[in-house]
Protein backbone atom coordinates (compact mmCIF):
# COMPACT_ATOMS: atom_id res chain seq x y z
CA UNK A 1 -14.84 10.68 -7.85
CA UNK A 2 -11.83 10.77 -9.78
CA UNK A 3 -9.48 8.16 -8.97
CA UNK A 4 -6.28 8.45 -7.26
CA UNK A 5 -2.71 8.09 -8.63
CA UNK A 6 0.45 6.95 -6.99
CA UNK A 7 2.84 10.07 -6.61
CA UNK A 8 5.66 10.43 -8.89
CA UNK A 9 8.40 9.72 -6.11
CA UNK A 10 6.25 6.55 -5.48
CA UNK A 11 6.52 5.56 -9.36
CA UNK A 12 9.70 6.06 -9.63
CA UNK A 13 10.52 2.90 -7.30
CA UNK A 14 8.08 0.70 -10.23
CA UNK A 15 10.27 2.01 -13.12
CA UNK A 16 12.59 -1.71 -12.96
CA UNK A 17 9.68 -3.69 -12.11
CA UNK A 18 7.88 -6.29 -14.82
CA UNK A 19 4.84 -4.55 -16.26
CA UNK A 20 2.88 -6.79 -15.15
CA UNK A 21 3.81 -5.89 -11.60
CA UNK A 22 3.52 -2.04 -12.47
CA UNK A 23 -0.17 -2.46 -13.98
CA UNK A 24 -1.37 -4.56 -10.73
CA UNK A 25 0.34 -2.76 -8.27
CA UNK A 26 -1.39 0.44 -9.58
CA UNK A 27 -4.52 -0.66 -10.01
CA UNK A 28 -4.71 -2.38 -6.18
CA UNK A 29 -3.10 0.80 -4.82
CA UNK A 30 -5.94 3.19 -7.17
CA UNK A 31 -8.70 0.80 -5.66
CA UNK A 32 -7.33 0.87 -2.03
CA UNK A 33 -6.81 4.61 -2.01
CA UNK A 34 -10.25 5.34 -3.60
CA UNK A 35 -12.26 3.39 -1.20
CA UNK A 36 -14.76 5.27 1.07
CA UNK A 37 -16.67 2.33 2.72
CA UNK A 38 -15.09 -1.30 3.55
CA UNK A 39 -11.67 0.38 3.99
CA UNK A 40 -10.00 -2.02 6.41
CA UNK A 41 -11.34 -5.00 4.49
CA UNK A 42 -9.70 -3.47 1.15
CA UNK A 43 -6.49 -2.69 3.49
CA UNK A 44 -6.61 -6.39 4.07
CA UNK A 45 -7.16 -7.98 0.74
CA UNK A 46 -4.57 -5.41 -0.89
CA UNK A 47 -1.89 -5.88 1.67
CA UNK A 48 -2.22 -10.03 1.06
CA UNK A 49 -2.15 -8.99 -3.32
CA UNK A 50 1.15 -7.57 -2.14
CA UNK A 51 2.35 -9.72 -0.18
CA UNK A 52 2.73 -12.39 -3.14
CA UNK A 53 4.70 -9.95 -4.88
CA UNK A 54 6.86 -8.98 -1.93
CA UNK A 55 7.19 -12.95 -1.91
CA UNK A 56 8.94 -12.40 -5.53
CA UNK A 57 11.06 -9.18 -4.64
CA UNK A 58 8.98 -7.04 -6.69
CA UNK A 59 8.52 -4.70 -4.17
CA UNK A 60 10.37 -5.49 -0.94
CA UNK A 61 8.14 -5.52 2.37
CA UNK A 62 9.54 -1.64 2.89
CA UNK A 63 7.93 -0.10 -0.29
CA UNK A 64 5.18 -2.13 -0.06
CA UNK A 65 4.35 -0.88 3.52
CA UNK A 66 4.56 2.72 2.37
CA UNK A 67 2.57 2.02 -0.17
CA UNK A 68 -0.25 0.89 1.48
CA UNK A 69 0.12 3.79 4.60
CA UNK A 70 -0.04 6.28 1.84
CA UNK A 71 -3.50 4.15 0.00
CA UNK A 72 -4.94 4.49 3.87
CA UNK A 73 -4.20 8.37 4.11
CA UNK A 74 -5.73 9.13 0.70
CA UNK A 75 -8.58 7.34 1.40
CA UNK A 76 -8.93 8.35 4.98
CA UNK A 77 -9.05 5.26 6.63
CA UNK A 78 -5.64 7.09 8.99
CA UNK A 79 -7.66 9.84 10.07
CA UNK A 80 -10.86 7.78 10.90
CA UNK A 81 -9.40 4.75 12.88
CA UNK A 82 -5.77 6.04 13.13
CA UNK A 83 -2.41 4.73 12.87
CA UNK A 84 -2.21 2.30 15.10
CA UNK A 85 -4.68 -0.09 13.23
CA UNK A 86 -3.59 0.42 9.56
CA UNK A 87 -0.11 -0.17 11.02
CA UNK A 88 -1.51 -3.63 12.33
CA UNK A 89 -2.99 -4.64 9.32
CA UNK A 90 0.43 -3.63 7.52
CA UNK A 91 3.07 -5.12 10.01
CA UNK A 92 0.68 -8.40 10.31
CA UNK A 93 0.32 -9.28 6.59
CA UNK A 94 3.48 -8.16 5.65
CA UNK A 95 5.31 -9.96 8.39
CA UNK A 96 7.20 -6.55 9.46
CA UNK A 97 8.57 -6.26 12.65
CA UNK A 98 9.28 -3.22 14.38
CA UNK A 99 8.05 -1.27 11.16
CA UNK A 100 7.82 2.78 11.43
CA UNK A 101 5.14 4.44 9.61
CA UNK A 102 7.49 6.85 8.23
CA UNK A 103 5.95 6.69 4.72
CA UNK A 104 8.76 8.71 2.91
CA UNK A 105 9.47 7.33 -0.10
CA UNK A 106 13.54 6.88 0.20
């Protein structure tokens, strides 16, 4: 399976971020998105990666969240166990409140 790529709106937000940042934040996202078994425990483990660089600023808890909504539709974790669960996992790790799963990249 080939592996999945963030979209080109969604790079754009990485362009003023530290490489470093850019190559692990891709490569958790490309993992997350390809998964097809274990999904909610890679949901987990990627949203905590992100958290420590949402601790940083690099990205705020806003991109980060759309980031992972759009990992769980790619690797359709959404369709199978729905919203309502990935936006658990997302709000709770991410310490959101009130969050929207609007996942339009502003």
């Amino acid at each position: 399976m080939a592996r999945k790529k963030l979209s080109a709106r969604a790079e754009s937000i990485w362009r003023w971020a530290e490489p470093y940042v850019q190559r692990r934040v891709r490569g958790l996202w490309a993992n997350l998105a390809a998964k097809g078994a274990r999904r909610n425990d890679g949901l987990n483990y990627t949203a905590w990666q992100f958290s420590v660089f949402v601790a940083t600023g690099d990205p705020n808890r806003e991109i980060a969240a759309k980031l992972l909504w759009r990992a769980c539709e790619a690797n359709g974790y959404l369709a199978k166990d729905g919203s309502g669960v990935v936006r658990e996992v997302i709000t709770r790790v991410l310490s959101l409140e009130n969050w929207q799963s609007n996942p339009t990249m502003a």
